[in-house]
N, C-alpha and C. Protein backbone atom coordinates (compact mmCIF):
# COMPACT_ATOMS: atom_id res chain seq x y z
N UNK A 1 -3.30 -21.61 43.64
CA UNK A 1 -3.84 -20.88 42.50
C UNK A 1 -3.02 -19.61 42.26
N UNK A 2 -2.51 -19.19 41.18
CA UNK A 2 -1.67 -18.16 40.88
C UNK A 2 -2.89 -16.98 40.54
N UNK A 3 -2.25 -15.85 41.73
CA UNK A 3 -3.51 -14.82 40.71
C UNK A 3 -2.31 -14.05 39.63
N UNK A 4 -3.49 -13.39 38.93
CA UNK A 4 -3.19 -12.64 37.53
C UNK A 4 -2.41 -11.74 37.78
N UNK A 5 -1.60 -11.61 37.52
CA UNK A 5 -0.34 -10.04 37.62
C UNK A 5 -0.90 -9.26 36.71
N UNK A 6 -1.27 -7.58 37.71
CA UNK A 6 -2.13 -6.95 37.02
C UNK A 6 -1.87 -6.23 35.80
N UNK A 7 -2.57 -5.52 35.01
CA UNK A 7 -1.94 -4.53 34.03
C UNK A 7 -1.67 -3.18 34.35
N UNK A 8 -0.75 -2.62 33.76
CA UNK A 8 -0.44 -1.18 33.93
C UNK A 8 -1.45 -0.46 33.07
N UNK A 9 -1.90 0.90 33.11
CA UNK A 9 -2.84 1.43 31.78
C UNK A 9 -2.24 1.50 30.81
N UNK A 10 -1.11 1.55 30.56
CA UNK A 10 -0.50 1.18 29.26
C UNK A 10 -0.83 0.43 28.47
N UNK A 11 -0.99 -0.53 29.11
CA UNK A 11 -1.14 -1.89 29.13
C UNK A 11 -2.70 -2.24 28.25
N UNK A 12 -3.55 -2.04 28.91
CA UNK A 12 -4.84 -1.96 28.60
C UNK A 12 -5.01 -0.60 27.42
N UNK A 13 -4.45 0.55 27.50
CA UNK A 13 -4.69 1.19 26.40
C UNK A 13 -4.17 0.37 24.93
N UNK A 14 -3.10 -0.61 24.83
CA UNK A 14 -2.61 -1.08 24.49
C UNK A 14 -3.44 -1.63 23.62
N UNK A 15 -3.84 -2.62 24.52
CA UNK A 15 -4.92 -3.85 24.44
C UNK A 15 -6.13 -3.12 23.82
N UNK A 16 -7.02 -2.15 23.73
CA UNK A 16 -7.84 -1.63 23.36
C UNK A 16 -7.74 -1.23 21.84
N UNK A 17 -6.30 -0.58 22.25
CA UNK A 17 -6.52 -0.05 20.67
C UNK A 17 -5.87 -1.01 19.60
N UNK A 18 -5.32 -1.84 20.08
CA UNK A 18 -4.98 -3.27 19.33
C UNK A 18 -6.58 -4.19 18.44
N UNK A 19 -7.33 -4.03 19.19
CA UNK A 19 -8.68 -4.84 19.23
C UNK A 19 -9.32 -4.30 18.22
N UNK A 20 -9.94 -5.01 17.04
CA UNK A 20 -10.47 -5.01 15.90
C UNK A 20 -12.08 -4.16 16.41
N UNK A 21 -12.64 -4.60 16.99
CA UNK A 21 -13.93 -4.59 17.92
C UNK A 21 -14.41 -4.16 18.99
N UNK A 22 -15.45 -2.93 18.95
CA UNK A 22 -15.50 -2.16 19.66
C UNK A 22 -16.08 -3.14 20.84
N UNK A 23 -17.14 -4.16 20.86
CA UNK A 23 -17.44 -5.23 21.74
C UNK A 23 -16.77 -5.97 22.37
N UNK A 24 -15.46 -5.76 21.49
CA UNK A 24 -14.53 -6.56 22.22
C UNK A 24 -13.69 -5.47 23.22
N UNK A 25 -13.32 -4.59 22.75
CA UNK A 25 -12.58 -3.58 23.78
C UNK A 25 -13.62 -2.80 25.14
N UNK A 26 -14.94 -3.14 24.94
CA UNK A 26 -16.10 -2.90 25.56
C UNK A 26 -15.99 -4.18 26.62
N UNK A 27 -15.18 -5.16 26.47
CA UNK A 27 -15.19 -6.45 27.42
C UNK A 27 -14.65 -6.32 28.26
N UNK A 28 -13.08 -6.10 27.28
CA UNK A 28 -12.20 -5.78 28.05
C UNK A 28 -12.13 -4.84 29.30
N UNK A 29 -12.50 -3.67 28.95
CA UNK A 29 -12.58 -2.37 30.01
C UNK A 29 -13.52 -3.15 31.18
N UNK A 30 -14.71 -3.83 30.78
CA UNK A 30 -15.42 -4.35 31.49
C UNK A 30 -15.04 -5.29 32.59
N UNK A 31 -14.00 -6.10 32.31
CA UNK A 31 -13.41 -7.19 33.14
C UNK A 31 -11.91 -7.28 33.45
N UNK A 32 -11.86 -5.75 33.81
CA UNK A 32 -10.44 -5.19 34.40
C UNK A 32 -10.53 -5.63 35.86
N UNK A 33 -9.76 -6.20 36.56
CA UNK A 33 -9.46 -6.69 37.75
C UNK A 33 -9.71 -5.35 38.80
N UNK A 34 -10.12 -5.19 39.83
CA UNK A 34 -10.33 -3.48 40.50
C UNK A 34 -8.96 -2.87 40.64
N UNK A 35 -7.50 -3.34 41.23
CA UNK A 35 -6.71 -2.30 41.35
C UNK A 35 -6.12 -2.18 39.49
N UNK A 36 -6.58 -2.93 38.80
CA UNK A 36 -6.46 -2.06 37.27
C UNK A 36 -7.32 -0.91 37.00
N UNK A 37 -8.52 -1.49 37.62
CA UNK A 37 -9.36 -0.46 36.64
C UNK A 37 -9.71 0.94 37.64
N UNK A 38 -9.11 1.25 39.09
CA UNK A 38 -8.82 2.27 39.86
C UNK A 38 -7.55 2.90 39.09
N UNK A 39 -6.92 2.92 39.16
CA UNK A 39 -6.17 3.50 37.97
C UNK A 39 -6.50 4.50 36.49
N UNK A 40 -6.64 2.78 36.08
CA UNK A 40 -7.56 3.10 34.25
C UNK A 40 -8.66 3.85 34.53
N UNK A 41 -9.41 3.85 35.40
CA UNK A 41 -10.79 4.89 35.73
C UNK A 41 -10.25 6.26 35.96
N UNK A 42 -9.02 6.61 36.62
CA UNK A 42 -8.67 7.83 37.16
C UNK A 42 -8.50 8.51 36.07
N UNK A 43 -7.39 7.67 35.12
CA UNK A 43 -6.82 8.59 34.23
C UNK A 43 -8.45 9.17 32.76
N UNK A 44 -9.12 7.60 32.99
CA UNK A 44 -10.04 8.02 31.97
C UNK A 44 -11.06 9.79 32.37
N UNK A 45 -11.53 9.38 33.58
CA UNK A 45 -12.11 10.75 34.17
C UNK A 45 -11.56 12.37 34.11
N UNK A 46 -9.62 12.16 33.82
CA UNK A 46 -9.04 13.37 33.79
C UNK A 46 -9.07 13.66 32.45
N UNK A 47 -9.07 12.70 31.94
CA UNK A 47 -9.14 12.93 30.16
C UNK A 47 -10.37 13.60 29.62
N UNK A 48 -11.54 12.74 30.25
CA UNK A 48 -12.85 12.94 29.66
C UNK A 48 -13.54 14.18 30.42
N UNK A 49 -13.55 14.37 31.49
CA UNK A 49 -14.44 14.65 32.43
C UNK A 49 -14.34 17.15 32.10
N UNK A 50 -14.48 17.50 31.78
CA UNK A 50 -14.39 18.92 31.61
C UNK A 50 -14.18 19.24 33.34
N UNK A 51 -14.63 18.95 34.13
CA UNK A 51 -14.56 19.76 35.63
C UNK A 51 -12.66 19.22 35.99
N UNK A 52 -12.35 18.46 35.51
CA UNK A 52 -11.23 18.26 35.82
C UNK A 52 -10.37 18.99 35.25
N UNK A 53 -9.20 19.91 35.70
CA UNK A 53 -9.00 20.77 35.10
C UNK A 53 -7.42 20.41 35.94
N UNK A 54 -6.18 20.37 35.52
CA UNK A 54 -5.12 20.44 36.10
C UNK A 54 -4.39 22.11 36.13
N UNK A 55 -3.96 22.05 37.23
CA UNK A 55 -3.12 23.53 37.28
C UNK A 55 -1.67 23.25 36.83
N UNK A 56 -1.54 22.73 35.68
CA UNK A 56 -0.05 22.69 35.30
C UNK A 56 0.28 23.20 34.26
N UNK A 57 1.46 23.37 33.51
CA UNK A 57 1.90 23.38 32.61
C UNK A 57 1.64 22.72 31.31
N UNK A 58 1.00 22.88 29.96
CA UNK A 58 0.99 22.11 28.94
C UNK A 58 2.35 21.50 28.97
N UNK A 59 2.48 20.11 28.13
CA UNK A 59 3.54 19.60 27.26
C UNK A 59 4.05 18.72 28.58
N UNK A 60 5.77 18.12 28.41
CA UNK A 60 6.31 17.50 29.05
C UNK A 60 7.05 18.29 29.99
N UNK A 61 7.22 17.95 31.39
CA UNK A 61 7.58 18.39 32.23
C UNK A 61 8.87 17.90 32.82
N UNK A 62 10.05 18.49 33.56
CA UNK A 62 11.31 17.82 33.10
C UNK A 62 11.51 16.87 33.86
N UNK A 63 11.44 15.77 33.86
CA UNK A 63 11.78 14.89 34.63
C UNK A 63 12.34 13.46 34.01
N UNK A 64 12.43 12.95 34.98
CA UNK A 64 13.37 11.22 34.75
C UNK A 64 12.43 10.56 34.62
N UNK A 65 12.68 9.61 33.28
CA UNK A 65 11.57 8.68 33.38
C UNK A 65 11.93 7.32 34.09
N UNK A 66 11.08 6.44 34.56
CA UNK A 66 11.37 5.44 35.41
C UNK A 66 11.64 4.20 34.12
N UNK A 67 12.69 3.82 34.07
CA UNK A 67 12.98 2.49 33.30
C UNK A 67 12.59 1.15 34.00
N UNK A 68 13.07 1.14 34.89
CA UNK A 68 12.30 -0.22 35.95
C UNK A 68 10.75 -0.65 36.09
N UNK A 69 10.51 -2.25 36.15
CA UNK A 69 9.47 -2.86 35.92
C UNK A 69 9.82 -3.72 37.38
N UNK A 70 9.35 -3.46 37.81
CA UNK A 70 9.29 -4.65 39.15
C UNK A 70 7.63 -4.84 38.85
N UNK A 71 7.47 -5.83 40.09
CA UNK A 71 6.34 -6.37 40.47
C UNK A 71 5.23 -5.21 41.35
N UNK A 72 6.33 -4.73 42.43
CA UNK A 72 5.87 -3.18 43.09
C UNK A 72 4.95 -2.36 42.36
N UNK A 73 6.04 -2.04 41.52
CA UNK A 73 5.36 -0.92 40.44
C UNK A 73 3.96 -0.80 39.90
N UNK A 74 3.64 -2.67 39.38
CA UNK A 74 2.67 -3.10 39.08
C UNK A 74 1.13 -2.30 39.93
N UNK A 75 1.71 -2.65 40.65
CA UNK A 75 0.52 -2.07 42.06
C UNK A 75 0.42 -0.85 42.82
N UNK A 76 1.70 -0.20 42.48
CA UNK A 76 2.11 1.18 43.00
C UNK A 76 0.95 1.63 42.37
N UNK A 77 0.51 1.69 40.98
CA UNK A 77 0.28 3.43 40.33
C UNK A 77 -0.99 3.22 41.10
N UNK A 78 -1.60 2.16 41.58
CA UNK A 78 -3.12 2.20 42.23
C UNK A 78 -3.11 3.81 43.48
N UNK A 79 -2.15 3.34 43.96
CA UNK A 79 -2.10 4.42 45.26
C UNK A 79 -1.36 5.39 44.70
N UNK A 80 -0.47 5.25 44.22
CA UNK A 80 0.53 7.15 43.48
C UNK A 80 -0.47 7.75 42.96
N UNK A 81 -1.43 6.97 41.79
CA UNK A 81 -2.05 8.15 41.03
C UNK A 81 -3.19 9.00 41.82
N UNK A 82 -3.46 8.71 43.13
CA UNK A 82 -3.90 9.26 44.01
C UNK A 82 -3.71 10.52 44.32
N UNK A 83 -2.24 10.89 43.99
CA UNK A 83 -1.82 11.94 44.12
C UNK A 83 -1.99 13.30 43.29
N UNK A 84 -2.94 12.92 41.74
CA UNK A 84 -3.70 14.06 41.01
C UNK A 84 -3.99 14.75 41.54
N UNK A 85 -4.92 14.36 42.90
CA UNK A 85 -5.95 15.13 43.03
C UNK A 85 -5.39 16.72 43.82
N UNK A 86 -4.01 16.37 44.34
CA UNK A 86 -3.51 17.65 44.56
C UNK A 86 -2.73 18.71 43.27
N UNK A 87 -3.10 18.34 41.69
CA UNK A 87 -2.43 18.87 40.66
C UNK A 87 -3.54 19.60 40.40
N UNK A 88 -4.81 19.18 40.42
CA UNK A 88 -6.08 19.89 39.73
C UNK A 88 -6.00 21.72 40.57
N UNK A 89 -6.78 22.44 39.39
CA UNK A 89 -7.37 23.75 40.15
C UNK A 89 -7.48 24.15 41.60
N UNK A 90 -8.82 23.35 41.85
CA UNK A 90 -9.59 23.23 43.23
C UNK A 90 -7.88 22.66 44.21
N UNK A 91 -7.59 22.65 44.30
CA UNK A 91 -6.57 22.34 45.18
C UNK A 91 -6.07 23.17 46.06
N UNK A 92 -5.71 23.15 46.74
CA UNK A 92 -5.09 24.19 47.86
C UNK A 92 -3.31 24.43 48.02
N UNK A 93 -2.63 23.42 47.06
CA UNK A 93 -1.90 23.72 46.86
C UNK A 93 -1.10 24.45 46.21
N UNK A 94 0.13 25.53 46.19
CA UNK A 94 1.11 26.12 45.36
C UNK A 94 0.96 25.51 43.97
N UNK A 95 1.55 26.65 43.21
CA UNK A 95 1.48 25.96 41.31
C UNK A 95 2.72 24.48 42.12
N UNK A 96 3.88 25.22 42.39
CA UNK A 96 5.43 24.50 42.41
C UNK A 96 5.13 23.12 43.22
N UNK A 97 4.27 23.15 44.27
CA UNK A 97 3.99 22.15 44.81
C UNK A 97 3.17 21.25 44.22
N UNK A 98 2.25 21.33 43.30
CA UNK A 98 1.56 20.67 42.19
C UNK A 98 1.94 20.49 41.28
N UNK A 99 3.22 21.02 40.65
CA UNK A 99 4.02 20.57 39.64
C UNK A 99 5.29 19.36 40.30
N UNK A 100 5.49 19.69 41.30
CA UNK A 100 6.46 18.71 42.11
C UNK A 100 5.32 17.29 42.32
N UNK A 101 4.57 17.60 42.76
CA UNK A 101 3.85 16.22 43.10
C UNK A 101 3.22 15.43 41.76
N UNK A 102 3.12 16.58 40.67
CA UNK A 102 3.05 15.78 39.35
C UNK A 102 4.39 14.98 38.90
N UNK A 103 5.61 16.15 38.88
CA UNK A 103 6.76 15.44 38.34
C UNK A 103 7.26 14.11 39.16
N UNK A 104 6.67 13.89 41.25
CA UNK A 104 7.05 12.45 41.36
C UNK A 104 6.08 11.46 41.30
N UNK A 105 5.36 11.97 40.93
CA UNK A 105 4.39 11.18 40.08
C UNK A 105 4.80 10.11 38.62
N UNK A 106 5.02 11.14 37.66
CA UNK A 106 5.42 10.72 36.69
C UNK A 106 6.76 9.81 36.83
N UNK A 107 7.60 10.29 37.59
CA UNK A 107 8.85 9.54 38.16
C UNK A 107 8.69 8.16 38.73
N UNK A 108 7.86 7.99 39.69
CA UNK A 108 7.31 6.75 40.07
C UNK A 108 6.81 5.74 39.25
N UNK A 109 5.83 6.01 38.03
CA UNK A 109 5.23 5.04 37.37
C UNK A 109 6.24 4.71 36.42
N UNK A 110 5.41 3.30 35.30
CA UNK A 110 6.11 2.64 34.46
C UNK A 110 6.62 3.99 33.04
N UNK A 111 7.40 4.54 32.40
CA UNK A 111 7.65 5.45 31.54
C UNK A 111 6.86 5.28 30.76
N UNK A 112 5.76 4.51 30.57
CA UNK A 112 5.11 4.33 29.58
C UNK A 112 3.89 5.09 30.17
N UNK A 113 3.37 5.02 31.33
CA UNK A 113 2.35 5.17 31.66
C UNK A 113 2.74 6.93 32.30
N UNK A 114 3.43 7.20 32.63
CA UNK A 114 3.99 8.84 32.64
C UNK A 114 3.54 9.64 31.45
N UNK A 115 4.20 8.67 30.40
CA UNK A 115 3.24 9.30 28.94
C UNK A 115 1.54 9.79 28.71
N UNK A 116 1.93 8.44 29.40
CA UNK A 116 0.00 8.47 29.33
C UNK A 116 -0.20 10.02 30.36
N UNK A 117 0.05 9.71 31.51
CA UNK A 117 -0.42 10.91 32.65
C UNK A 117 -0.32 12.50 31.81
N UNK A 118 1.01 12.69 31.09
CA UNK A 118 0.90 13.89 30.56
C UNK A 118 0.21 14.12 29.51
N UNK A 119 -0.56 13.05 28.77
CA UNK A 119 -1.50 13.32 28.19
C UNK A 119 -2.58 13.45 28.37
N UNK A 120 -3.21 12.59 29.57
CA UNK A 120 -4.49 13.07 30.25
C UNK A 120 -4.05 14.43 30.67
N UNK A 121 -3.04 14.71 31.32
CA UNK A 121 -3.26 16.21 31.78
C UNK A 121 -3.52 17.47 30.89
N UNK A 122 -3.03 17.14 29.36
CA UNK A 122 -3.18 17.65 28.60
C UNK A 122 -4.45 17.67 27.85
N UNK A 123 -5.29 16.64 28.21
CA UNK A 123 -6.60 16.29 27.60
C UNK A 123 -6.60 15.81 26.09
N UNK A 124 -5.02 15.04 26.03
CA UNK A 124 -4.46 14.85 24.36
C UNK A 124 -4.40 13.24 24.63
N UNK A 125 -5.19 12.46 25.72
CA UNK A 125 -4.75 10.90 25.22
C UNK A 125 -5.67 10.50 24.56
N UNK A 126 -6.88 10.93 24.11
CA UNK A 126 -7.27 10.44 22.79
C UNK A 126 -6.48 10.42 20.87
N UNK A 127 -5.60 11.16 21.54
CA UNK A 127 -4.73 11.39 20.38
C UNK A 127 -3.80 10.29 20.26
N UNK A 128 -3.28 10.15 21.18
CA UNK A 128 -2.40 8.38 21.18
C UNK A 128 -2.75 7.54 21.15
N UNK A 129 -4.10 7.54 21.29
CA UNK A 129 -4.67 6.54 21.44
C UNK A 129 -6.45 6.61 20.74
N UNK A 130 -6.39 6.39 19.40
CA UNK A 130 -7.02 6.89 18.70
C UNK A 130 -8.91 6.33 18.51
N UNK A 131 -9.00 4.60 19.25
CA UNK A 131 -10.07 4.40 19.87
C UNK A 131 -11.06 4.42 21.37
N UNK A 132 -9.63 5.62 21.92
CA UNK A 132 -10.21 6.00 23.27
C UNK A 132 -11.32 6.71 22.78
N UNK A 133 -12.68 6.62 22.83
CA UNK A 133 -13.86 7.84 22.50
C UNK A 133 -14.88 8.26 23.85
N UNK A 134 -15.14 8.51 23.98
CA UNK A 134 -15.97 8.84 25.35
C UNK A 134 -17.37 7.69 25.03
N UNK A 135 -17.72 7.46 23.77
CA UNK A 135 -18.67 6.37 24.04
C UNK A 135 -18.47 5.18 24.34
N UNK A 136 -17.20 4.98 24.11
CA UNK A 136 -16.57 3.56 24.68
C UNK A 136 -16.65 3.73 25.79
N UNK A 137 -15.68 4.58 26.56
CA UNK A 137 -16.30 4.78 27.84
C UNK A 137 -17.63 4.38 28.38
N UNK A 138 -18.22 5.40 28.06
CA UNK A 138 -19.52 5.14 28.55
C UNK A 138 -20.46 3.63 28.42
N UNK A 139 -20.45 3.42 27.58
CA UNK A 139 -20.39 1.71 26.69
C UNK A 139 -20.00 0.74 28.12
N UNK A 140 -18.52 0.70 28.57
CA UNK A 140 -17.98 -0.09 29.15
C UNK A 140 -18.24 0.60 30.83
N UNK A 141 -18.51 1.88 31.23
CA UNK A 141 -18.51 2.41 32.91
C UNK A 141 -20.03 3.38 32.41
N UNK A 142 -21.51 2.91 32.12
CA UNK A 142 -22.12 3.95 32.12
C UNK A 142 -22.29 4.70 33.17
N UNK A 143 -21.70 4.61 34.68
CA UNK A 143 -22.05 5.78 35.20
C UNK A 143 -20.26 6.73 35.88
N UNK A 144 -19.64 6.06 35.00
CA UNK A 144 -18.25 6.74 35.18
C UNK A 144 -17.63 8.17 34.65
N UNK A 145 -18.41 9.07 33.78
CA UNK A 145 -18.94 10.16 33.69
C UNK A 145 -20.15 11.11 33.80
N UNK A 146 -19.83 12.14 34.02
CA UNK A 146 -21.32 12.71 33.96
C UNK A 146 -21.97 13.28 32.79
N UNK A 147 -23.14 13.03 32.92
CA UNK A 147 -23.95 13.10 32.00
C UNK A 147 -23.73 14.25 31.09
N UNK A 148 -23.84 14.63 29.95
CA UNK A 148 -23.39 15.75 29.38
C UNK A 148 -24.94 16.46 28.69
């Protein structure tokens, strides 16, 4: 049996905002495979969530974007994007050291999905992505934010 080669969030933002139907992009989010939707959950929470707060820099930050697509990669951002959690405020780390662990961050993933990261950090990927809404969210993970 071949399993499914997963999606990148690109990928699925993709797929979402492609989709005529909010029921239908409500499926989708719904029947994301888990190391997709560990990912797609992270970035949605930095976007949506107000307590998340990054200690970085607005805009793009200078770095190389990754052109390569392996199979690796596919599965990498599950465990790299792990590495937010030392960019936020609450952190104990240096600005420089939280901007370094953002920039190999962004370096590591697919260039597409780097995009994405500096826009959650910016709290601007609803802007690229213009049927990301927080009720979809909620719609598709009701307990994946907090209550407002």
């Amino acid at each position: 049996m071949k399993t499914k080669t997963p999606r990148l969030p690109h990928e699925i933002l993709e797929a979402i905002q492609t989709e005529r139907y909010v029921q239908k992009r409500v499926e989708l989010l719904k029947n994301l495979e888990p190391n997709e939707a560990y990912a797609f959950k992270t970035i949605i929470q930095g976007q949506f969530m107000p307590s998340v707060e990054f200690d970085l820099p607005e805009g793009t930050p200078p770095y190389t974007p990754n052109q390569t697509l392996d199979e690796k990669q596919r599965t990498h951002i599950s465990s790299a994007i792990k590495s937010l959690a030392e960019c936020v405020k609450t952190s104990k780390n240096n600005r420089i050291q939280k901007e370094t662990t953002f920039i190999k961050l962004l370096e590591s993933v697919h260039e597409k999905d780097a995009e994405i990261l500096i826009a959650m950090k910016d709290k601007k990927l609803n802007e690229k992505f213009s049927v990301l809404k927080e009720r979809l969210i909620r719609e598709a993970y009701p307990t994946l934010l907090p209550v407002t």
